[in-house]
Every structure is written in C-alpha cells, then in structure tokens.
C-alpha atoms as a PDB file:
ATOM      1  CA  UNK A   1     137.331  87.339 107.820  1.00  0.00           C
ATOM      2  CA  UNK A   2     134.203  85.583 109.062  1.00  0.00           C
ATOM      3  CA  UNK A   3     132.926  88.009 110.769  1.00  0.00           C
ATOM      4  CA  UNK A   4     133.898  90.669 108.281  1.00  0.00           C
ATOM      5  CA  UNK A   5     131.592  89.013 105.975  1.00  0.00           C
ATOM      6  CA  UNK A   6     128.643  88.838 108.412  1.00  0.00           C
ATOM      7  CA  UNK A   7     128.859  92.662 108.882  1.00  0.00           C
ATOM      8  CA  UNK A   8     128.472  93.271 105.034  1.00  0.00           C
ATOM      9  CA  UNK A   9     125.692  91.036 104.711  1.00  0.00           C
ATOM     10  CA  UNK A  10     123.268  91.995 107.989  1.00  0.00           C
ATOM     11  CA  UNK A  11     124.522  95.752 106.831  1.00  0.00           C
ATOM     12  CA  UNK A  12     123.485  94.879 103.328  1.00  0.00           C
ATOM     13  CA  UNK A  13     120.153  93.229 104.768  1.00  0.00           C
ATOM     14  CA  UNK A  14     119.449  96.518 107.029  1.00  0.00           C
ATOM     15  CA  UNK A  15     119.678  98.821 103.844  1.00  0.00           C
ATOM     16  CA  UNK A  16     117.336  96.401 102.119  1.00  0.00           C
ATOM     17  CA  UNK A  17     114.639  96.353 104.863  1.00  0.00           C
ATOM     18  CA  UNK A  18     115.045  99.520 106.511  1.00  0.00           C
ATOM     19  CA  UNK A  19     111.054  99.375 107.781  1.00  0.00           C
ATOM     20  CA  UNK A  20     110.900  96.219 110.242  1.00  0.00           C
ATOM     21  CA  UNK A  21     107.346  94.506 109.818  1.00  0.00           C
ATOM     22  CA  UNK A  22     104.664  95.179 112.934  1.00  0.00           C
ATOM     23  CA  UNK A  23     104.826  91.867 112.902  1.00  0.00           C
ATOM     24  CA  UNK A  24     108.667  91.013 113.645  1.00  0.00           C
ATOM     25  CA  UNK A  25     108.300  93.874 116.121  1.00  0.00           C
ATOM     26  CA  UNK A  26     105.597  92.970 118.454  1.00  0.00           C
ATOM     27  CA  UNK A  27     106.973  89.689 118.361  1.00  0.00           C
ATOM     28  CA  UNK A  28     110.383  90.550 119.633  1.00  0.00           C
ATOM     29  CA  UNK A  29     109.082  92.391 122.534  1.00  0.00           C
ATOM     30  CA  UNK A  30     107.954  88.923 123.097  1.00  0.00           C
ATOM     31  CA  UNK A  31     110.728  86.625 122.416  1.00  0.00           C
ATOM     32  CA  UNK A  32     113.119  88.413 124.385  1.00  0.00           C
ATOM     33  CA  UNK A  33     116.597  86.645 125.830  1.00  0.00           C
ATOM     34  CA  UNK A  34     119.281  84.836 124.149  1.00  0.00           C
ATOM     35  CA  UNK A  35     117.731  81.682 123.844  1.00  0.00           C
ATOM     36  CA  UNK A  36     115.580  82.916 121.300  1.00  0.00           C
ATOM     37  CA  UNK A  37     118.230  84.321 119.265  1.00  0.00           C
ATOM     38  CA  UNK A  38     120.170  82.699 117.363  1.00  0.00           C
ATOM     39  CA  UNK A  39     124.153  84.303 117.584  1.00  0.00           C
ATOM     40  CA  UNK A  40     124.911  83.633 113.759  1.00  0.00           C
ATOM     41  CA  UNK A  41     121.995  85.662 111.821  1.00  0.00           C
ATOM     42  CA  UNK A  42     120.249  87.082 114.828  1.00  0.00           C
ATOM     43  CA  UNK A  43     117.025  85.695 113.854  1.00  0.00           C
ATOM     44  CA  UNK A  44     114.944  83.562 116.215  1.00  0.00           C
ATOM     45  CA  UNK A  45     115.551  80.292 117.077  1.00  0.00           C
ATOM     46  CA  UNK A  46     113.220  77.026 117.171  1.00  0.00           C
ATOM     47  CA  UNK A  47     112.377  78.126 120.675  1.00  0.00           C
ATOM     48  CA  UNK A  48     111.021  81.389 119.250  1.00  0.00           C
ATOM     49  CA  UNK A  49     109.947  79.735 116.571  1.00  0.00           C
ATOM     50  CA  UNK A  50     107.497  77.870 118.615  1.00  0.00           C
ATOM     51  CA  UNK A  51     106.546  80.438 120.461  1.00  0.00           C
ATOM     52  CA  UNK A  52     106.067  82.687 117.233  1.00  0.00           C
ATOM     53  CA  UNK A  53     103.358  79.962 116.222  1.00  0.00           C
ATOM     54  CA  UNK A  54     101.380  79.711 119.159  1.00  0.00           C
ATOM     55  CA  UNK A  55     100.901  83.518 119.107  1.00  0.00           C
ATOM     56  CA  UNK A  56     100.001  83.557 116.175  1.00  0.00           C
ATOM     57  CA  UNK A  57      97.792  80.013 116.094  1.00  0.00           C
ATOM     58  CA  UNK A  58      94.980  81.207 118.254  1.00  0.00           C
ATOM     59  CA  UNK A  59      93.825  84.646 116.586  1.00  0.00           C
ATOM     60  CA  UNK A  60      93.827  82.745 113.060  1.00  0.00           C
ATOM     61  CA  UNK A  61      91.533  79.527 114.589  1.00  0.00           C
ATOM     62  CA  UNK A  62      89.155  81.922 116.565  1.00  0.00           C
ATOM     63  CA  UNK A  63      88.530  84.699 114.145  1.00  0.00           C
ATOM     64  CA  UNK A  64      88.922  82.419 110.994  1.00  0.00           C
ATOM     65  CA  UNK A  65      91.828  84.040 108.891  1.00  0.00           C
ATOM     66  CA  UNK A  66      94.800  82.395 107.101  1.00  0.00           C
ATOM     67  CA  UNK A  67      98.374  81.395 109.080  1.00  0.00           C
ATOM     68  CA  UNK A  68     100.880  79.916 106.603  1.00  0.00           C
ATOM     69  CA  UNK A  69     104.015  77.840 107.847  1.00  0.00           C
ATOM     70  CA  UNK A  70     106.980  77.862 105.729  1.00  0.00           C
ATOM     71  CA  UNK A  71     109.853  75.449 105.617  1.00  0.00           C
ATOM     72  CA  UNK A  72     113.043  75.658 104.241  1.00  0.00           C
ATOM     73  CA  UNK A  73     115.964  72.872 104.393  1.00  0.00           C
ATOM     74  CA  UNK A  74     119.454  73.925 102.724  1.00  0.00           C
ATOM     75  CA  UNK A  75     121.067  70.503 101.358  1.00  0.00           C
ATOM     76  CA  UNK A  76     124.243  69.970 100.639  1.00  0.00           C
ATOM     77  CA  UNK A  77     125.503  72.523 103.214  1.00  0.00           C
ATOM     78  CA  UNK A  78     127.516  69.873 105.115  1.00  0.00           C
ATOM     79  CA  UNK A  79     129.601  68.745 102.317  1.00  0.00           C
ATOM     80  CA  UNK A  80     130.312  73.024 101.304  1.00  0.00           C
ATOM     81  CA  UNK A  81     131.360  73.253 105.091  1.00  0.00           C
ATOM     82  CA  UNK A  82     133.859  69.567 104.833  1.00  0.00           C
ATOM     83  CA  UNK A  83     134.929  70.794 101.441  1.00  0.00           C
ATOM     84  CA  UNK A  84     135.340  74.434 101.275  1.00  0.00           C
ATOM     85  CA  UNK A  85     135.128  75.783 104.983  1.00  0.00           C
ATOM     86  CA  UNK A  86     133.464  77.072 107.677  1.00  0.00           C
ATOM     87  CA  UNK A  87     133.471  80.581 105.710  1.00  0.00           C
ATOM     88  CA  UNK A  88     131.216  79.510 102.757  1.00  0.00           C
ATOM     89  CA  UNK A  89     129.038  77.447 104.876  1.00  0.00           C
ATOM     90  CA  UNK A  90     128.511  81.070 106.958  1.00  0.00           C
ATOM     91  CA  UNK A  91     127.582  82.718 103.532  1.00  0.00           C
ATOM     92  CA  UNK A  92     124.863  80.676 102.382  1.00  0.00           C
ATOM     93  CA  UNK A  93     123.076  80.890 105.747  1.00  0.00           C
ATOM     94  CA  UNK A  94     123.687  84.500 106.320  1.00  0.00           C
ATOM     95  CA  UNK A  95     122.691  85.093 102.392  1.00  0.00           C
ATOM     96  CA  UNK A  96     119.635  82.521 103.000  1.00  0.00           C
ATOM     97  CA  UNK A  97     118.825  84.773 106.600  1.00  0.00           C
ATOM     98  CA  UNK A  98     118.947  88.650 104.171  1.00  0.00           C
ATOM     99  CA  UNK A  99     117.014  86.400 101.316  1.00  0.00           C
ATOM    100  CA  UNK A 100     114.171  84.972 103.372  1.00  0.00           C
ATOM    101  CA  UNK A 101     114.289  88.329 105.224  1.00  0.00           C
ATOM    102  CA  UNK A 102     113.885  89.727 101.669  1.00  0.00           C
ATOM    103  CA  UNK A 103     110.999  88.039 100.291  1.00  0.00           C
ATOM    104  CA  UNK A 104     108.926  87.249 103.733  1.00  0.00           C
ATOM    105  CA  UNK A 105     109.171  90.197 105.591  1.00  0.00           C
ATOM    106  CA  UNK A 106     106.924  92.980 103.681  1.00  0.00           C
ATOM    107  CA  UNK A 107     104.367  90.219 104.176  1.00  0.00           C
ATOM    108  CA  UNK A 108     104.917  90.171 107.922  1.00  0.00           C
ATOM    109  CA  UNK A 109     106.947  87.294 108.285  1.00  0.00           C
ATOM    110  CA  UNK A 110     108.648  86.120 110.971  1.00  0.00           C
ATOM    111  CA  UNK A 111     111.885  84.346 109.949  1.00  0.00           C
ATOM    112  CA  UNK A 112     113.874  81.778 112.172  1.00  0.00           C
ATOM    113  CA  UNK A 113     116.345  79.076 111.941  1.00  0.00           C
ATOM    114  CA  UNK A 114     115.426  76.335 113.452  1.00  0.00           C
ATOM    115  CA  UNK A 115     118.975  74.123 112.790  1.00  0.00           C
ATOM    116  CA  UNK A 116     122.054  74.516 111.389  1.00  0.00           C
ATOM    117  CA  UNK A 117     120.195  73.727 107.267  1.00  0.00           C
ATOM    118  CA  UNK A 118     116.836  74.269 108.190  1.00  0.00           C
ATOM    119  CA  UNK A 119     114.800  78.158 108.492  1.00  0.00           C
ATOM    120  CA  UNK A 120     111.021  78.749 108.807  1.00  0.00           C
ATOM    121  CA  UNK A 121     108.787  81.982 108.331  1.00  0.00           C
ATOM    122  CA  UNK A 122     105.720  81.898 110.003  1.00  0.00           C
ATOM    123  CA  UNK A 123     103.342  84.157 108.221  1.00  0.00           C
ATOM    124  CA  UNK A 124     100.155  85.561 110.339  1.00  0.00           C
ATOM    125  CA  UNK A 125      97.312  86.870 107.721  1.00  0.00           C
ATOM    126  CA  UNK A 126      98.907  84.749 104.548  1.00  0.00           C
ATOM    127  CA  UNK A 127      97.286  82.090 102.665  1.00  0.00           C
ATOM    128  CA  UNK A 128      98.416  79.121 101.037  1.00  0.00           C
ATOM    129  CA  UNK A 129      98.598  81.192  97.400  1.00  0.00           C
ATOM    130  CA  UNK A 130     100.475  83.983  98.467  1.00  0.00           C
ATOM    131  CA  UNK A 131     102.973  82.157 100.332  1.00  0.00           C
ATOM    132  CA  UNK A 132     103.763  79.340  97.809  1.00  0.00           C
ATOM    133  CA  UNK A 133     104.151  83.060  95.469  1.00  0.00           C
ATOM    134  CA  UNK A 134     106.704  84.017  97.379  1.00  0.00           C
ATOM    135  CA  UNK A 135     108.246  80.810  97.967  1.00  0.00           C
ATOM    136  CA  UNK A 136     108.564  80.351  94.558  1.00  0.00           C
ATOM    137  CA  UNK A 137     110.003  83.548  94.066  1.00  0.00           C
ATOM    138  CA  UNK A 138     112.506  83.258  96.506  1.00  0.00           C
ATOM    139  CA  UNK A 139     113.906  79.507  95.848  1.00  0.00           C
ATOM    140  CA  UNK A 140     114.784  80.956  92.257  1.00  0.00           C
ATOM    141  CA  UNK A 141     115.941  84.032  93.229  1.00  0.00           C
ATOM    142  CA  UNK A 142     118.587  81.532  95.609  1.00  0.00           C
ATOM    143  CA  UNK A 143     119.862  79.974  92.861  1.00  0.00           C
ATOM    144  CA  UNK A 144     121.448  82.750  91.444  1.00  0.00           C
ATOM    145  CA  UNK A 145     122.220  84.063  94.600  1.00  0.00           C
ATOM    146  CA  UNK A 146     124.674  81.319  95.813  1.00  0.00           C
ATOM    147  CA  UNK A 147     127.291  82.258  92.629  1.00  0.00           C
ATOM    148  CA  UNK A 148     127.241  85.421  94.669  1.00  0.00           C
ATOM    149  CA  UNK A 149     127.582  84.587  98.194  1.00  0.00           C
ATOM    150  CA  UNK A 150     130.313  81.914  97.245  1.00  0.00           C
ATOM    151  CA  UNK A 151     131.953  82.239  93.722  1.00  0.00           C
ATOM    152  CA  UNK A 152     134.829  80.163  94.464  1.00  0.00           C
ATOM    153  CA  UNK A 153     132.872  76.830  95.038  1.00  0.00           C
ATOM    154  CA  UNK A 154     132.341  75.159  91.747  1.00  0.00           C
ATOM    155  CA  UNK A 155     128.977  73.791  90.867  1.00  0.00           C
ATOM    156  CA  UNK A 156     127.440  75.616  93.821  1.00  0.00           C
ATOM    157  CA  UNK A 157     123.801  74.832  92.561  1.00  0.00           C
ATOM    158  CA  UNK A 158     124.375  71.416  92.162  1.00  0.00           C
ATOM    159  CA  UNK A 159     126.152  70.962  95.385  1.00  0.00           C
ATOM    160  CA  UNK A 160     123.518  73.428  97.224  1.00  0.00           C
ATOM    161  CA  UNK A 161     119.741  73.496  97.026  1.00  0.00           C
ATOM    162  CA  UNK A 162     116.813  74.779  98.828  1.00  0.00           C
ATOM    163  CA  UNK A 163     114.060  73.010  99.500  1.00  0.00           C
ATOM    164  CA  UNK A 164     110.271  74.797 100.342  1.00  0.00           C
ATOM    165  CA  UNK A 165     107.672  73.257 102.417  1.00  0.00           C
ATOM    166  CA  UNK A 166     104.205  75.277 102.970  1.00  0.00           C
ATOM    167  CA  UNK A 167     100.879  74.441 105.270  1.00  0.00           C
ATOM    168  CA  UNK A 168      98.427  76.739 105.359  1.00  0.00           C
ATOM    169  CA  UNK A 169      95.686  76.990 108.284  1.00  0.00           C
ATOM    170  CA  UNK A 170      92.582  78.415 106.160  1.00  0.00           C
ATOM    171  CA  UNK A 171      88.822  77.142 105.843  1.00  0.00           C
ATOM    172  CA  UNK A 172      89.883  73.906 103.826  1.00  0.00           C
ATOM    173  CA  UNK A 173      92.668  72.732 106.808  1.00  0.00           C
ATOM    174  CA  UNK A 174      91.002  74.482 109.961  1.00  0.00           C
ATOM    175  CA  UNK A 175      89.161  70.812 110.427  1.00  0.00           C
ATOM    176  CA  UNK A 176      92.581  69.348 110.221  1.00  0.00           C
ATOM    177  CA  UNK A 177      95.214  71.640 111.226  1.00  0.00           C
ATOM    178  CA  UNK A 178      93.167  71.760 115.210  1.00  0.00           C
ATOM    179  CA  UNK A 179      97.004  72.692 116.953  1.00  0.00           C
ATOM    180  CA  UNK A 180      99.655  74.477 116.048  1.00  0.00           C
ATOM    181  CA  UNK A 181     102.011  71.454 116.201  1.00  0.00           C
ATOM    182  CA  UNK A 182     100.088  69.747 113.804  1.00  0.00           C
ATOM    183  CA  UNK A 183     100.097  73.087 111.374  1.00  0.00           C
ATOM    184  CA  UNK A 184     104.031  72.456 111.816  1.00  0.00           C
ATOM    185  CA  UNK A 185     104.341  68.766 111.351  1.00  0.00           C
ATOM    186  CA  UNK A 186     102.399  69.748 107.712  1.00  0.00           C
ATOM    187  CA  UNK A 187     104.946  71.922 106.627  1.00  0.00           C
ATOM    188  CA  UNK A 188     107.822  69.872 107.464  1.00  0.00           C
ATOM    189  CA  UNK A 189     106.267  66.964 105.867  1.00  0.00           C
ATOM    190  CA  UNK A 190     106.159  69.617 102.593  1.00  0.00           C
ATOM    191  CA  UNK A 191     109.396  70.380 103.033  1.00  0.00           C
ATOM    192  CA  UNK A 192     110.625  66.766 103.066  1.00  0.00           C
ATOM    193  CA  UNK A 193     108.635  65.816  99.747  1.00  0.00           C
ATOM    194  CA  UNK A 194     110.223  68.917  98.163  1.00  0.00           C
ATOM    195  CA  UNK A 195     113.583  67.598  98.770  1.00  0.00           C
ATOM    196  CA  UNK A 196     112.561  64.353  98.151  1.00  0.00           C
ATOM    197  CA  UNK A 197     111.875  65.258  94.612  1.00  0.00           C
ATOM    198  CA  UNK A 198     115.731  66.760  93.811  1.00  0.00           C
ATOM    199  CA  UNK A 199     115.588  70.288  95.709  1.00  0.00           C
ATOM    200  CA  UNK A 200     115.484  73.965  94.523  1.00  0.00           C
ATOM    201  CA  UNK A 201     111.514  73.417  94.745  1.00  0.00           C
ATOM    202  CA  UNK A 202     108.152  74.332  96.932  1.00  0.00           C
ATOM    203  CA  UNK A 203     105.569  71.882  97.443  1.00  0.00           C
ATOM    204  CA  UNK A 204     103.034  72.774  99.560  1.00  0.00           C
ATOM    205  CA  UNK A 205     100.522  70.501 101.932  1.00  0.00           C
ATOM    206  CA  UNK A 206      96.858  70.535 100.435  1.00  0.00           C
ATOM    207  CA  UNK A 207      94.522  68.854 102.822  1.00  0.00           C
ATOM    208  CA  UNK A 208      92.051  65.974 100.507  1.00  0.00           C
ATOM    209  CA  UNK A 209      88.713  66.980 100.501  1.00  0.00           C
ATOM    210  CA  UNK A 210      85.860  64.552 101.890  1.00  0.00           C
ATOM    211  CA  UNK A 211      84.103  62.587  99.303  1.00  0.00           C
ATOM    212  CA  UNK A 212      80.421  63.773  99.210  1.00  0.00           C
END
C-alpha cells in the first residue's frame, strides 16, 4: 500500500515537471551513487546536498551573482508517524518532495532531504526576494495540501507545519557569507526562528548593515 502510494505521487510529480531544470541535470551527472540518493523520494541527500552547495558556492563568490539556501523543517511529523502510521508519515514527505519539486524547480532548484523532517533547495542565480516569493508560495500552498495527502488524520494543520528558512549570498552578505558552510549555518538558523515563532512560516536571514 506504501509503495502503491509512492508510485502515484513521483508519477503525479513526473506529469507535473515533465522538463527537468539544467540545473538538477548537470548536477546529477555529478552526484552520482546511492549515497547521494535518498531511497524514499529519490532526491539527494545531505551528502549531495553539500556537495550541491559547494558547486554552486564558488561561481556565485567569484563572478558576484546571487545563491539562495532554503530550509525547510516538517514538525509534528513524529507524532503523525506514532499516531497514525508509517503510511501518512510517507505522504507528507513524498507530497512535501512533488511540492518543493513544484515550486523550486522552474527556478533551477536543487531539492534534497537532508533528515527524516528536514529538505533544502539550493538555488544557483536566485536572490533573497525571489526565493522568500516562492517560499511563501509554497508553505501556503502545503497547508492545503496535507488535507489531501492525508484526509484521515484530524487536525492535520495543527498537528503538521512547515517551517521556511532562507540565506541569500548577494552583495549585502558576500562580506559575511565568505564559505559555503557559513551560507548554510544562515539558513538553518532561519529555519529555526521560523519554527520558533509557531510554524507554517518563512523568515529569512538579513545580514545588519554597518553603522556609517
């Protein structure tokens, strides 16, 4: 049943996004093996993840264009699994994997999951704007989406929310943002104070500016 479900969806999310980004392409020529993949959505994993950043990191410091991180944590997707089952819990991430794939992917995103509740999209070429656009976008769009993916749970938006967080490498961070770990660290800090401030929102890290 499981895996009857997973079909639908990545056949669902292949109809969807029938043109695969350059992006997502020339990437996977570089991330190849199975510890770059992860066997649930077939999306990369935090190892190609990192490695999706670091490509990407060095082009956008030396000829000064945007890189945008994005962060997304799934709460509450514990207690669906203990309460509900390892079915639903499948849902929401494969629904989260067609949803991010959705949104990011025109842009040239590269989507990954880098735990069990937690995804990124690294985004060569994007700035700070147009990712917290689509961000937004897509947390409200997964709000409506979870009475879809799992109608039988009750109070599935209470019990489940998404959480955004967003750095962007541009002219205001590239003092600050001088590796890609750092770049990284700033969008998971995002993603924390999203969550910290109830879920189902994008916050995004804004470097402060010197005082003159």
């Amino acid at each position: 049943d499981v895996l009857a479900k997973a079909d639908r969806q990545l056949i669902e999310l292949s109809k969807e996004q029938s043109i695969e980004s350059y992006g997502t392409r020339e990437l996977s020529k570089l991330l190849v093996g199975d510890d770059n993949v992860d066997p649930v959505t077939g999306i990369f994993t935090r190892s190609g993840f990192n490695q999706a950043v670091r490509t990407a990191f060095l082009p956008a410091m030396n000829e000064e264009i945007s890189l945008s991180i994005v962060q997304i944590m799934l709460s509450g997707i514990d207690e669906l699994s203990d309460t509900y089952g390892v079915a639903e819990h499948d849902e929401v991430v494969l629904g989260t994997t067609m949803l991010l794939h959705k949104h990011f992917e025109p842009m040239g995103g590269v989507v990954c999951r880098l735990a069990d509740a937690i995804f990124a999209v690294v985004l060569p070429r994007v700035d700070r704007r147009a990712a917290s656009r689509t961000a937004d976008e897509c947390c409200t769009e997964f709000d409506r989406a979870l009475r879809v993916w799992v109608p039988d749970v009750v109070g599935s938006q209470d019990l489940i929310r998404a959480s955004i967080g967003i750095a962007s490498l541009d002219n205001d961070s590239r003092a600050i943002f001088s590796t890609p770990d750092l770049l990284v660290t700033a969008a998971g800090r995002a993603v924390q104070a999203a969550k910290a401030s109830g879920g189902s929102t994008v916050r995004a890290f804004i470097p402060r500016k010197k005082a003159a």
